[in-house]
Protein backbone atom coordinates (compact mmCIF):
# COMPACT_ATOMS: atom_id res chain seq x y z
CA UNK A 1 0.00 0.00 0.00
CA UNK A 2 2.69 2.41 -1.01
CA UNK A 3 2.09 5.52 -2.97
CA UNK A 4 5.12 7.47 -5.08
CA UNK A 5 6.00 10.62 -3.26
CA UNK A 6 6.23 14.27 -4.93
CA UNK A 7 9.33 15.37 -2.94
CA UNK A 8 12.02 12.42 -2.57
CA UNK A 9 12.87 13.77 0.92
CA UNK A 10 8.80 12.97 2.59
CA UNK A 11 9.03 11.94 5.63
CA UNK A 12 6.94 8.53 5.06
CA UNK A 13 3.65 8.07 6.78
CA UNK A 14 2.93 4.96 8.98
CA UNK A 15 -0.16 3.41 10.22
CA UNK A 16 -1.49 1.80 12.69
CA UNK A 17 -4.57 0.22 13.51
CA UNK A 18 -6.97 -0.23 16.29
CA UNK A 19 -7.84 -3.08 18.46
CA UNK A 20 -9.53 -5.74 16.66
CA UNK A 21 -9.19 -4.53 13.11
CA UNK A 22 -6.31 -4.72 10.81
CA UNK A 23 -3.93 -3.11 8.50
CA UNK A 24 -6.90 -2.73 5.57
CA UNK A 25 -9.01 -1.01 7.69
CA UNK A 26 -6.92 2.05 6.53
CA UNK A 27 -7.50 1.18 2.58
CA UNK A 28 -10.28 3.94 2.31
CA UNK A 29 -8.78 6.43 3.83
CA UNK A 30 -5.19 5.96 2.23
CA UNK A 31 -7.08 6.10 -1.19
CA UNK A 32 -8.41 9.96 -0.10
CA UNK A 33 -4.75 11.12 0.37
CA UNK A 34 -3.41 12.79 -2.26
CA UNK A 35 -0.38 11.17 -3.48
CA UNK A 36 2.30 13.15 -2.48
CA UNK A 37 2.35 10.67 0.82
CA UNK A 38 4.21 7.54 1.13
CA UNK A 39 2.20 5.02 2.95
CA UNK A 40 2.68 1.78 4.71
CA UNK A 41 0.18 0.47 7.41
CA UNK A 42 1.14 -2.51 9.17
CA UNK A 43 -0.90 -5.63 11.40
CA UNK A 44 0.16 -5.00 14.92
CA UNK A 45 0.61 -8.15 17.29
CA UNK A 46 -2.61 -10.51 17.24
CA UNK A 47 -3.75 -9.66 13.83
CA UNK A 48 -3.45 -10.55 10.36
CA UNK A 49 -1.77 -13.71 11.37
CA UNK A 50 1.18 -11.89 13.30
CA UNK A 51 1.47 -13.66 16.48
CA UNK A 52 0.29 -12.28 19.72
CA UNK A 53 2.08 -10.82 22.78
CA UNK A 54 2.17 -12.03 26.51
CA UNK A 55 -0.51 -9.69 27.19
CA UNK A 56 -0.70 -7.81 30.76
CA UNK A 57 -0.25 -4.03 32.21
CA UNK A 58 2.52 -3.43 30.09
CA UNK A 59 0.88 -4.23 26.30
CA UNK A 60 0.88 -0.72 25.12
CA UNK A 61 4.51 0.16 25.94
CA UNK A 62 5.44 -3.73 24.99
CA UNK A 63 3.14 -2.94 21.36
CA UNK A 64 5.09 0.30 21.26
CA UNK A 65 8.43 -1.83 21.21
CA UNK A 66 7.35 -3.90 18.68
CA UNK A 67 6.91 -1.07 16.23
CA UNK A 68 9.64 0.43 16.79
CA UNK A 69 11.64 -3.19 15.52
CA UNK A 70 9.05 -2.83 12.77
CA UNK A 71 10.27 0.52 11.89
CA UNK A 72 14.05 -0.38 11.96
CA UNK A 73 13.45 -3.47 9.74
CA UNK A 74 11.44 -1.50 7.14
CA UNK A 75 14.26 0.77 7.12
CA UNK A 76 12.14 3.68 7.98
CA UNK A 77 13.76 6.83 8.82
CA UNK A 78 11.24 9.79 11.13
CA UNK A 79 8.08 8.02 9.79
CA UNK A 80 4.98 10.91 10.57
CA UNK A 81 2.66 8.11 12.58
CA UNK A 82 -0.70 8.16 12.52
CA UNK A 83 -2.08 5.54 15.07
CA UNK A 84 -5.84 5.33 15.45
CA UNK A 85 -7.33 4.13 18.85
CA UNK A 86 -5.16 1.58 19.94
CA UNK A 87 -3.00 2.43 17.33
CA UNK A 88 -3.10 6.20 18.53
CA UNK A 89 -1.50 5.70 22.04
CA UNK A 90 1.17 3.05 20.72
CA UNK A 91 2.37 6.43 18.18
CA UNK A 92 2.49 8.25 21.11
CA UNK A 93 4.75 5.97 23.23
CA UNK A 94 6.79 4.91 19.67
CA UNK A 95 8.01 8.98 19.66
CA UNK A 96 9.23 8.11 22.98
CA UNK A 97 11.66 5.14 21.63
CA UNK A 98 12.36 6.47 18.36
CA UNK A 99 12.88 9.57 16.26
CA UNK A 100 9.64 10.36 14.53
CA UNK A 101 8.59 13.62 12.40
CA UNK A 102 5.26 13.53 14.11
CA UNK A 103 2.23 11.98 15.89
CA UNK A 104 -1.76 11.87 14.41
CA UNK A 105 -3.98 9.72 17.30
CA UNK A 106 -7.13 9.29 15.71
CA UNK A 107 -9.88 8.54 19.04
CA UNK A 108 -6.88 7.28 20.72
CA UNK A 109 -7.16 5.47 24.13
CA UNK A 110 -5.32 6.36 27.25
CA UNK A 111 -7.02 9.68 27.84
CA UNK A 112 -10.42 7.56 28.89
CA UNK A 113 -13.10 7.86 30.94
CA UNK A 114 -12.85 4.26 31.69
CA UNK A 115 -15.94 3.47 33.47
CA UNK A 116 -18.36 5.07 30.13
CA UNK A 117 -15.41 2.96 27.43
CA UNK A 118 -15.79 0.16 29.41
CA UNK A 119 -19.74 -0.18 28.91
CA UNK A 120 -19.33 0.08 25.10
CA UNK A 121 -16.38 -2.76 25.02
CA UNK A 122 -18.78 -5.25 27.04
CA UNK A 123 -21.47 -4.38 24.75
CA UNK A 124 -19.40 -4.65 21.79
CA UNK A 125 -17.86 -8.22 22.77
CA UNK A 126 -21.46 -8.75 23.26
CA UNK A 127 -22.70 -8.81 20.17
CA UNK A 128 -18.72 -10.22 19.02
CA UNK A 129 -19.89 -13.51 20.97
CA UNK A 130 -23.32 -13.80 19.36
CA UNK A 131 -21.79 -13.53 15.62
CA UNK A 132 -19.24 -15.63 16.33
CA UNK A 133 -21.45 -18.34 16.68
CA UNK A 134 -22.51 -18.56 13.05
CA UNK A 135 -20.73 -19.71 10.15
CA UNK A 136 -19.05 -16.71 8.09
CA UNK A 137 -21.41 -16.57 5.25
CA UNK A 138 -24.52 -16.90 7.46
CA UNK A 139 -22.71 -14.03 9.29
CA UNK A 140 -22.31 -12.02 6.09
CA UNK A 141 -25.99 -13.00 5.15
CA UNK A 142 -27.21 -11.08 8.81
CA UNK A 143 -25.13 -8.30 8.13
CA UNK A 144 -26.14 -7.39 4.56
CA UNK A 145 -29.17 -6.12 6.88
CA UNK A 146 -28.81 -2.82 8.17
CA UNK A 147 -30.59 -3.34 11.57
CA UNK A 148 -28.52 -6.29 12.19
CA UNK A 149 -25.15 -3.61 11.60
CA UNK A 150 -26.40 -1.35 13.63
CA UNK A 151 -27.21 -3.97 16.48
CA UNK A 152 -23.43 -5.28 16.00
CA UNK A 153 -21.60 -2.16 15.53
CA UNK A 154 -23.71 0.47 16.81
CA UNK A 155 -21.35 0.88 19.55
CA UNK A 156 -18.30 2.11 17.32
CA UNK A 157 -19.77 3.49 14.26
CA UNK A 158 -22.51 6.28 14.33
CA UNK A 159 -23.83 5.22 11.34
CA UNK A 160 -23.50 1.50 11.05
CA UNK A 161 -26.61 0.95 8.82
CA UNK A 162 -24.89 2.68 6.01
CA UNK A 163 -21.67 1.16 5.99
CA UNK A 164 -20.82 -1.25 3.26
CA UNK A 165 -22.25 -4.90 4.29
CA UNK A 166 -18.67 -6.07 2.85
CA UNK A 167 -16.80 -3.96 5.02
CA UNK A 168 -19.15 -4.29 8.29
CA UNK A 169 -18.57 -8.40 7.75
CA UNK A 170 -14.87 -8.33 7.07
CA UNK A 171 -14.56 -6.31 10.36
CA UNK A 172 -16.88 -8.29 12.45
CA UNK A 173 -14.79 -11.27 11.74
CA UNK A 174 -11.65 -9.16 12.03
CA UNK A 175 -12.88 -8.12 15.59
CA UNK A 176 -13.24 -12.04 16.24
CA UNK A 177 -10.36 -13.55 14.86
CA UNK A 178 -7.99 -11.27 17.00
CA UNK A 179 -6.84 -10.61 19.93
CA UNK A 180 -9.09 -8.04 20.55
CA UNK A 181 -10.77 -9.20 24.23
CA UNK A 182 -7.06 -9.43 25.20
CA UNK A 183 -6.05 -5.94 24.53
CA UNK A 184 -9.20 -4.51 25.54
CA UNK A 185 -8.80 -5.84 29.32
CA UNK A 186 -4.93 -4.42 29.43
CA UNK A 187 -4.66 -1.95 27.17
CA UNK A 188 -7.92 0.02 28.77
CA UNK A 189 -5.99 0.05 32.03
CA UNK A 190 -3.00 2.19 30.42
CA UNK A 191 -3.11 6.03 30.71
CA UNK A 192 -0.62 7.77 28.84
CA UNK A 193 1.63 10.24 30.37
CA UNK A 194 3.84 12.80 28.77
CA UNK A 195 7.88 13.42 28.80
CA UNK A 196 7.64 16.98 29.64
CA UNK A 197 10.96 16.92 27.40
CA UNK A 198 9.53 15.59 24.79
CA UNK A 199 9.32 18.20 21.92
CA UNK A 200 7.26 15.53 18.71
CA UNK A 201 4.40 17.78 17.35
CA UNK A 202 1.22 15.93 18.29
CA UNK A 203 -1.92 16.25 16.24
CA UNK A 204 -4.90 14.76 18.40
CA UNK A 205 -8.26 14.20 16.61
CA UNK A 206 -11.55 13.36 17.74
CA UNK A 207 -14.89 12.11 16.79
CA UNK A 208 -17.60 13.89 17.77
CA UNK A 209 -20.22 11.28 18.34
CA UNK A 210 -17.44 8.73 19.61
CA UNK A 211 -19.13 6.53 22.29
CA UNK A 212 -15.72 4.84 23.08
CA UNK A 213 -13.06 7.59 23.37
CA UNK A 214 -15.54 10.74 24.42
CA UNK A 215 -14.83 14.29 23.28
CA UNK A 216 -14.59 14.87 27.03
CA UNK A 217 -11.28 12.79 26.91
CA UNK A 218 -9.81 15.83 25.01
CA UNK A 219 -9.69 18.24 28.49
CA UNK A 220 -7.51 15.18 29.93
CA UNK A 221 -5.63 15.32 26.95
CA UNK A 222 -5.46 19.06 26.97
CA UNK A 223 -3.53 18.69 30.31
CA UNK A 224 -1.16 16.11 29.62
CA UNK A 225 -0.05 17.05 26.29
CA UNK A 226 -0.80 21.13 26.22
CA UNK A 227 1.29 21.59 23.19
CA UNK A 228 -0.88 19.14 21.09
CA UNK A 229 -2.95 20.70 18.14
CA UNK A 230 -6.59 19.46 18.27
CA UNK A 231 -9.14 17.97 15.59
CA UNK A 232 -12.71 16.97 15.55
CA UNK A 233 -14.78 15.31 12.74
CA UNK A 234 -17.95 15.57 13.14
CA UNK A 235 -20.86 12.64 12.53
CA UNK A 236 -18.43 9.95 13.17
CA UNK A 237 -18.06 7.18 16.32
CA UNK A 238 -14.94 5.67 17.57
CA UNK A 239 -14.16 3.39 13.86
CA UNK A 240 -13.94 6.98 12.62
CA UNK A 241 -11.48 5.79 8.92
CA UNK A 242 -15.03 3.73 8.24
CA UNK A 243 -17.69 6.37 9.09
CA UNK A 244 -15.52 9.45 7.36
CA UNK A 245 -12.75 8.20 5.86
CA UNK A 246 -12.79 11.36 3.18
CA UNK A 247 -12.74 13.77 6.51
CA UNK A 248 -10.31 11.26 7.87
CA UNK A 249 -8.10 11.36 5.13
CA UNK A 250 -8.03 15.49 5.27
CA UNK A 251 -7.31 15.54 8.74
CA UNK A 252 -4.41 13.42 8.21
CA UNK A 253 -3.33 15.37 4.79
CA UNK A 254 -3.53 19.20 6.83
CA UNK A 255 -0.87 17.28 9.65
CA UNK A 256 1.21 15.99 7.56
CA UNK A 257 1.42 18.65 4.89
CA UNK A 258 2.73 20.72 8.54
CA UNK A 259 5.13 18.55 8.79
CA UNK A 260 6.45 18.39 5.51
CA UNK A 261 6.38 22.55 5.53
CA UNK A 262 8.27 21.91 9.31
CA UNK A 263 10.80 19.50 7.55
CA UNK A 264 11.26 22.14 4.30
CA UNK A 265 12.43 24.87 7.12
CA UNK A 266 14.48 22.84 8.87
CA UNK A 267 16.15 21.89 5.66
CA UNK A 268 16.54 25.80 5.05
CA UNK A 269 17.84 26.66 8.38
CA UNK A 270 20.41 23.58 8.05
CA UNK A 271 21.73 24.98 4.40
CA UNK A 272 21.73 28.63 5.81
CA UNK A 273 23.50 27.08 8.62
CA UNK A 274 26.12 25.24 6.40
CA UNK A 275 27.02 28.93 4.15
CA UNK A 276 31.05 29.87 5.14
CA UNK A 277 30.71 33.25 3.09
CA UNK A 278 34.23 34.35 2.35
CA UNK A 279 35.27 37.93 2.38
CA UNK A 280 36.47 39.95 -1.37
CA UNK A 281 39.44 41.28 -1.81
């Protein structure tokens, strides 16, 4: 999923996915970028057939590791990481370990109200349970029904009728083939806190009708990170790249077209930086 870059010296743009869903899940929204971004999302641990972690209190720091041996191996040099839920707190630990040119956290976790997240989860795995039961195509058969996706994911999408019946089944058995109840019970106990040293522009974006990560996580946020630039797309719920991925997509353009315009002028004040005039005669 790699797209040719304008300017051979982009900083490249990594994703990551949340909980439960995969390294597709970011197909619709990588299509809306214009092209001048190099892409490359990955399948964290317990998805997509890479093998799980020991899971415990430490997953999000351990997940955060783990990318950061990704990033080395793909020869990635300050990747701009965009990380949605999940995905959004692991960037923001990553630009702890390694040099990034930035941080996007779509809806991350780790700013949560955890008793109102953890009624959506159990509601979620819920429904997980009662799918999982059936067969896939019998499964894909009660989701081409629009009632039946917005029984199933009515807790992460705010409009789950109108997403593709495709789409709603390959995430459904996304969400059940991975380790999703795992990193829900650990990773929902992590709360991110900042390196006041730490100088990574953050770009924090929110949904607006997000039952799992609520706009009110965003004064918690505020705090810890007051530097952080701030986002919200509205009409969407927490599996914001499938309810907007066109407003998704131009959140994550506007960031990283900063940080290419950041990179240009530190490339300027480098070469003005590097000029030995030498005095006439």
């Amino acid at each position: 999923m790699a797209e040719p870059s304008r300017l051979a010296e982009d900083p490249q743009l990594l994703l990551l996915h949340a909980a439960g869903l995969g390294r597709t899940s970011w197909d619709a929204v990588v299509e809306r970028i214009p092209g001048f971004a190099r892409t490359l999302a990955i399948d964290l641990p317990g998805h997509g057939g890479v093998p799980g972690l020991a899971y415990d209190r430490d997953v999000v720091p351990r997940l955060a590791e783990y990318v950061a041996e990704r990033i080395a191996a793909l020869g990635l040099r300050r990747p701009h990481v965009v990380g949605h839920s999940l995905g959004g707190v692991i960037a923001l630990e990553l630009a702890r370990r390694v040099p990034v040119a930035a941080v996007t956290a779509l809806c991350s976790i780790g700013f949560r109200a955890v008793s109102h997240a953890s009624m959506c989860v159990v509601r979620t795995h819920a429904m997980l349970r009662m799918t999982a039961a059936v067969g896939p195509r019998t499964r894909g058969r009660l989701l081409s029904r629009g009632v039946v996706r917005k029984i199933v994911m009515g807790s992460v999408s705010a409009r789950p009728a109108d997403l593709r019946a495709d789409v709603a089944a390959a995430d459904v058995t996304s969400m059940i083939t991975s380790d999703l109840s795992a990193l829900s019970r650990y990773a929902g106990l992590y709360s991110f806190r900042a390196d006041a040293t730490d100088t990574t522009p953050v770009n924090l974006v929110w949904a607006d009708q997000d039952r799992v990560v609520p706009l009110r996580d965003a004064l918690r946020a505020r705090r810890v990170l007051p530097r952080a630039q701030h986002f919200v797309i509205p009409g969407s719920g927490h599996f914001v790249v499938r309810d907007d991925p066109h407003g998704t997509a131009a959140v994550i353009h506007a960031c990283h077209a900063q940080v290419l315009r950041d990179r240009q002028a530190e490339n300027r004040r480098g070469a003005l930086g590097n000029v030995n005039p030498q005095r006439g005669n």
